[in-house]
N, C-alpha and C. Protein backbone atom coordinates (compact mmCIF):
# COMPACT_ATOMS: atom_id res chain seq x y z
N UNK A 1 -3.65 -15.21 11.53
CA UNK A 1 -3.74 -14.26 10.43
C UNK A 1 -5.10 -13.59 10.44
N UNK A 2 -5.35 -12.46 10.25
CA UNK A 2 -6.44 -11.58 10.36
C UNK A 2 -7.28 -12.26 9.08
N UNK A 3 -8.49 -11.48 9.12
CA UNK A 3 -9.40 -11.78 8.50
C UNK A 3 -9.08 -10.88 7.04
N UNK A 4 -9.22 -12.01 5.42
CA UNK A 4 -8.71 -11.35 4.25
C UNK A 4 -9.32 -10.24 3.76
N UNK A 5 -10.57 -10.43 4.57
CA UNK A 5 -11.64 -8.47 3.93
C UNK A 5 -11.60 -7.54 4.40
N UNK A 6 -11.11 -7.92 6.02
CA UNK A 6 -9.93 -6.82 6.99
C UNK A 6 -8.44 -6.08 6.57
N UNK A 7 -7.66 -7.61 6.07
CA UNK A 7 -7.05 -6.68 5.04
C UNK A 7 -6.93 -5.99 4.00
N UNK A 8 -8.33 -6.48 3.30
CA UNK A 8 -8.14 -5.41 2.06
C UNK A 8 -8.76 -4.05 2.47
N UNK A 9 -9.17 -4.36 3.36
CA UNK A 9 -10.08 -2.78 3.49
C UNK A 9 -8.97 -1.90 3.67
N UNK A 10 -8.26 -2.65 4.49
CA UNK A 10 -6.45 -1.40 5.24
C UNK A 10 -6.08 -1.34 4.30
N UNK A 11 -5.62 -2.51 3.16
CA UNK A 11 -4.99 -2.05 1.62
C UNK A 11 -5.66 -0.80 0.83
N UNK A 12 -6.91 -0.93 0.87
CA UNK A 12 -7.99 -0.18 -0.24
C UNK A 12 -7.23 1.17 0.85
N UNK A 13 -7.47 1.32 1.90
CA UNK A 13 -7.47 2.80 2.10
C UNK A 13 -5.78 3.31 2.26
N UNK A 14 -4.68 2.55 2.23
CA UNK A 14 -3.63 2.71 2.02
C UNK A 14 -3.01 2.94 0.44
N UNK A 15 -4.02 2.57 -0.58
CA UNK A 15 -3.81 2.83 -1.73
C UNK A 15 -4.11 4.12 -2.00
N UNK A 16 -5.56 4.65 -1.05
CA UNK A 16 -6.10 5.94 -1.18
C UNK A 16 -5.00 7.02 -0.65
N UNK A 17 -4.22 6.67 0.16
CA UNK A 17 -3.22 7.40 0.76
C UNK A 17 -2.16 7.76 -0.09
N UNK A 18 -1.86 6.27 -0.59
CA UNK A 18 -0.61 6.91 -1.42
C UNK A 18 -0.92 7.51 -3.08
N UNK A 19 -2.34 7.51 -3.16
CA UNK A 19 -2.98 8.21 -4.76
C UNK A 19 -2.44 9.50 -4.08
N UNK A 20 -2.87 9.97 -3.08
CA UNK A 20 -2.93 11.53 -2.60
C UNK A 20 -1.50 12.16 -2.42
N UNK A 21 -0.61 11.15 -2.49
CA UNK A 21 0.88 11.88 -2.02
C UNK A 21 1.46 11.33 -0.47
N UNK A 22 0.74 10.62 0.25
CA UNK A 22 0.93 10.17 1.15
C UNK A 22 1.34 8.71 1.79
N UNK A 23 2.82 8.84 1.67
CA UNK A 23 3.58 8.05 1.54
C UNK A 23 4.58 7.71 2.44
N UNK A 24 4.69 8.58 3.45
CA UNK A 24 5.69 8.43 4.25
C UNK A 24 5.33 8.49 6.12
N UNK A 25 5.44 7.99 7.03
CA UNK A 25 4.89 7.64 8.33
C UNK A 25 4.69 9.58 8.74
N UNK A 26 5.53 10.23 8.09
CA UNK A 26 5.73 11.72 8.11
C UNK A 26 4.13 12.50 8.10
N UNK A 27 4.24 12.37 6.58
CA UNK A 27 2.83 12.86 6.15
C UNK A 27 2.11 12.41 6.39
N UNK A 28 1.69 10.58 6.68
CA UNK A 28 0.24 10.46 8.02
C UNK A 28 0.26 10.76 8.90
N UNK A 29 1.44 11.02 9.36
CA UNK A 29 1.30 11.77 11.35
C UNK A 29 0.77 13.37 10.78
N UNK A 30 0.82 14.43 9.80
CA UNK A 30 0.48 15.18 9.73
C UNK A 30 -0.71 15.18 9.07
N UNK A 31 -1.46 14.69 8.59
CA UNK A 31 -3.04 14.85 8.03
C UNK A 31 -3.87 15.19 8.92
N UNK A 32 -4.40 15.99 8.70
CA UNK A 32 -5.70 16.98 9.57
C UNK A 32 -7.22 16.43 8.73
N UNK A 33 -7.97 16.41 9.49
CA UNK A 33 -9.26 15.93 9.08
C UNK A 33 -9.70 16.61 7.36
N UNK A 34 -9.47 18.03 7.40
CA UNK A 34 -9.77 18.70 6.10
C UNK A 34 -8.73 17.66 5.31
N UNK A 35 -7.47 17.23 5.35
CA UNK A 35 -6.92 16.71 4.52
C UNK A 35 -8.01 15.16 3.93
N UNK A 36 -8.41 14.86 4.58
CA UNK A 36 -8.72 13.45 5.03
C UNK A 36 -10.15 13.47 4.26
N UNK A 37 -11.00 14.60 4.49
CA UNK A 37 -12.10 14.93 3.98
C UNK A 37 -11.45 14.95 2.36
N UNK A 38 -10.81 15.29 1.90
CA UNK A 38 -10.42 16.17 0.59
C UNK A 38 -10.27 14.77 -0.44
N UNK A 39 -9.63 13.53 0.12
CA UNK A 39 -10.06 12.67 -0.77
C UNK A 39 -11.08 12.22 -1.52
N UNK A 40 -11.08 11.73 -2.56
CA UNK A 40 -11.94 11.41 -3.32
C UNK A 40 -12.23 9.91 -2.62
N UNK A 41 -13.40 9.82 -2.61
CA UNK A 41 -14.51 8.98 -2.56
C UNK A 41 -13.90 8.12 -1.27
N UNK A 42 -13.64 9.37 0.06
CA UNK A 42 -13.59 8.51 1.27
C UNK A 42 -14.78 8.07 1.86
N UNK A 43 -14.77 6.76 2.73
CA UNK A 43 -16.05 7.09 3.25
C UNK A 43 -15.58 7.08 4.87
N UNK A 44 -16.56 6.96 5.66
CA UNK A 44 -16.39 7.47 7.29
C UNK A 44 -16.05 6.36 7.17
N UNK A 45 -15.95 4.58 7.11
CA UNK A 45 -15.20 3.67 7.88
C UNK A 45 -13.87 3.59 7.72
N UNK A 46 -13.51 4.45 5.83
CA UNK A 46 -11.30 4.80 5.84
C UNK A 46 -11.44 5.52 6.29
N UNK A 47 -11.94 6.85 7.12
CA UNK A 47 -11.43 7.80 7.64
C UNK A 47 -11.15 7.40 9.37
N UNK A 48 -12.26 6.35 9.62
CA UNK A 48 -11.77 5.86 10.99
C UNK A 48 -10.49 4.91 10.76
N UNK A 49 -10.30 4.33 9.82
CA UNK A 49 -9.29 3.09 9.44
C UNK A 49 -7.74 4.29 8.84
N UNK A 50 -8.21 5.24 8.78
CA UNK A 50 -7.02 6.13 9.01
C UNK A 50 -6.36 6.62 9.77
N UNK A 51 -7.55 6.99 11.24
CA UNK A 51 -7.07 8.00 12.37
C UNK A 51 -6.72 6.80 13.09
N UNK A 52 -6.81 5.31 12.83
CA UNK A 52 -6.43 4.18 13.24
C UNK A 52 -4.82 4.02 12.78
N UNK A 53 -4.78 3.66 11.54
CA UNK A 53 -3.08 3.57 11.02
C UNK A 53 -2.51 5.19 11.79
N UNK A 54 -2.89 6.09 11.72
CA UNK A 54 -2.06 7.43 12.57
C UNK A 54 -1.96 6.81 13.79
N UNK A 55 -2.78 6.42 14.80
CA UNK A 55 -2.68 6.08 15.98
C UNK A 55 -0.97 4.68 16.08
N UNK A 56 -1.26 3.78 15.12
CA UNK A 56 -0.69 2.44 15.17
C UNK A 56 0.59 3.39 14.56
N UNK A 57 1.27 3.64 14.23
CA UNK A 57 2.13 4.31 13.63
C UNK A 57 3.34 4.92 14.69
N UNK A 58 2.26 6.16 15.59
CA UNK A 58 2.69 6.75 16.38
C UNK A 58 3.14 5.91 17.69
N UNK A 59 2.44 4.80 17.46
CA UNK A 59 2.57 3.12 18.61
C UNK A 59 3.94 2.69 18.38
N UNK A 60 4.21 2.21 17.06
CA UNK A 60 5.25 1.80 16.04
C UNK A 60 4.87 0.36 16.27
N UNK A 61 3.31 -0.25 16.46
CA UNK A 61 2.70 -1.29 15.88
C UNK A 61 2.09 -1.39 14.60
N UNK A 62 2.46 -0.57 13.63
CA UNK A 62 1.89 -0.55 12.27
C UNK A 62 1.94 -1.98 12.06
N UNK A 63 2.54 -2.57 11.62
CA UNK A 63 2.85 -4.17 11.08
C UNK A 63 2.02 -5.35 11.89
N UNK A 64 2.13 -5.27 13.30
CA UNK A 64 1.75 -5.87 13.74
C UNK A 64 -0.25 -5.69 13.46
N UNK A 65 -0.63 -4.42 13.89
CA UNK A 65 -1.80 -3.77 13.28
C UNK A 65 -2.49 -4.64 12.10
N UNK A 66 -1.55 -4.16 10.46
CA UNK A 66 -1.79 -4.89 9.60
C UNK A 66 -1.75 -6.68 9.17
N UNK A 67 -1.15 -7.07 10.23
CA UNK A 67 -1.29 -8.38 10.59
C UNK A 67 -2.54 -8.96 11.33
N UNK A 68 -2.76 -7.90 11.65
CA UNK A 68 -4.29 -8.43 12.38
C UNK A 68 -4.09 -8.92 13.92
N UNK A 69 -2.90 -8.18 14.64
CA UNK A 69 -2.49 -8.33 16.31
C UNK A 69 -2.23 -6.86 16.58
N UNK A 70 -2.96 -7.18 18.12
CA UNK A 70 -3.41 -6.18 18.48
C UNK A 70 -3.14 -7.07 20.25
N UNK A 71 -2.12 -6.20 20.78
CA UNK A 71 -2.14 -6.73 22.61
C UNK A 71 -1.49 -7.94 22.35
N UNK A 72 -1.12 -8.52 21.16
CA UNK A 72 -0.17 -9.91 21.43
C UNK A 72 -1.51 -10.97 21.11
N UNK A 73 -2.73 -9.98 20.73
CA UNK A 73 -3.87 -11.33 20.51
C UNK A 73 -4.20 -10.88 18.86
N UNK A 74 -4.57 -11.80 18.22
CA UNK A 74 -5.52 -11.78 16.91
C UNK A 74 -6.57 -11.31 16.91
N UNK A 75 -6.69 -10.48 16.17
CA UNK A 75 -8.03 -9.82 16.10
C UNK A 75 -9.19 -10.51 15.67
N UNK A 76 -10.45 -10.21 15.96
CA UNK A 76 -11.46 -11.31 15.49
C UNK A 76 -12.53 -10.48 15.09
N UNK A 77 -12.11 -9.80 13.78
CA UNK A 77 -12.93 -9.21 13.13
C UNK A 77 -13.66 -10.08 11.90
């Protein structure tokens, strides 16, 4: 199991996602940086922990991602 401040950070910025309307694997494959900028009180480590869930998404390792596996190994953050 990943580390619990690893997951909240993915929670915290998945909450920020869905404040904004962004809710569906749809509309994160389409967010453009201006979108991304436009949130309120992002900072640069959700905006990398975003272009991250877009990446894992487009993988269709989201779950595994938020589990904290990555290559079939645990992450050791």
């Amino acid at each position: 199991m990943t580390d619990k401040n690893a997951l909240n950070n993915k929670m915290k910025v998945l909450s920020k996602l869905f404040s904004v309307g962004c809710n569906t694997e749809k509309k994160l494959q389409d967010l453009k940086m201006e979108d991304i900028l436009s949130i309120t009180g992002i900072t640069v480590p959700e905006m990398k922990e975003i272009t991250e869930l877009q990446k894992q998404v487009k993988n269709k390792t989201l779950f595994s991602y938020l589990g904290g596996v990555t290559d079939g190994n645990t992450e050791s953050e």
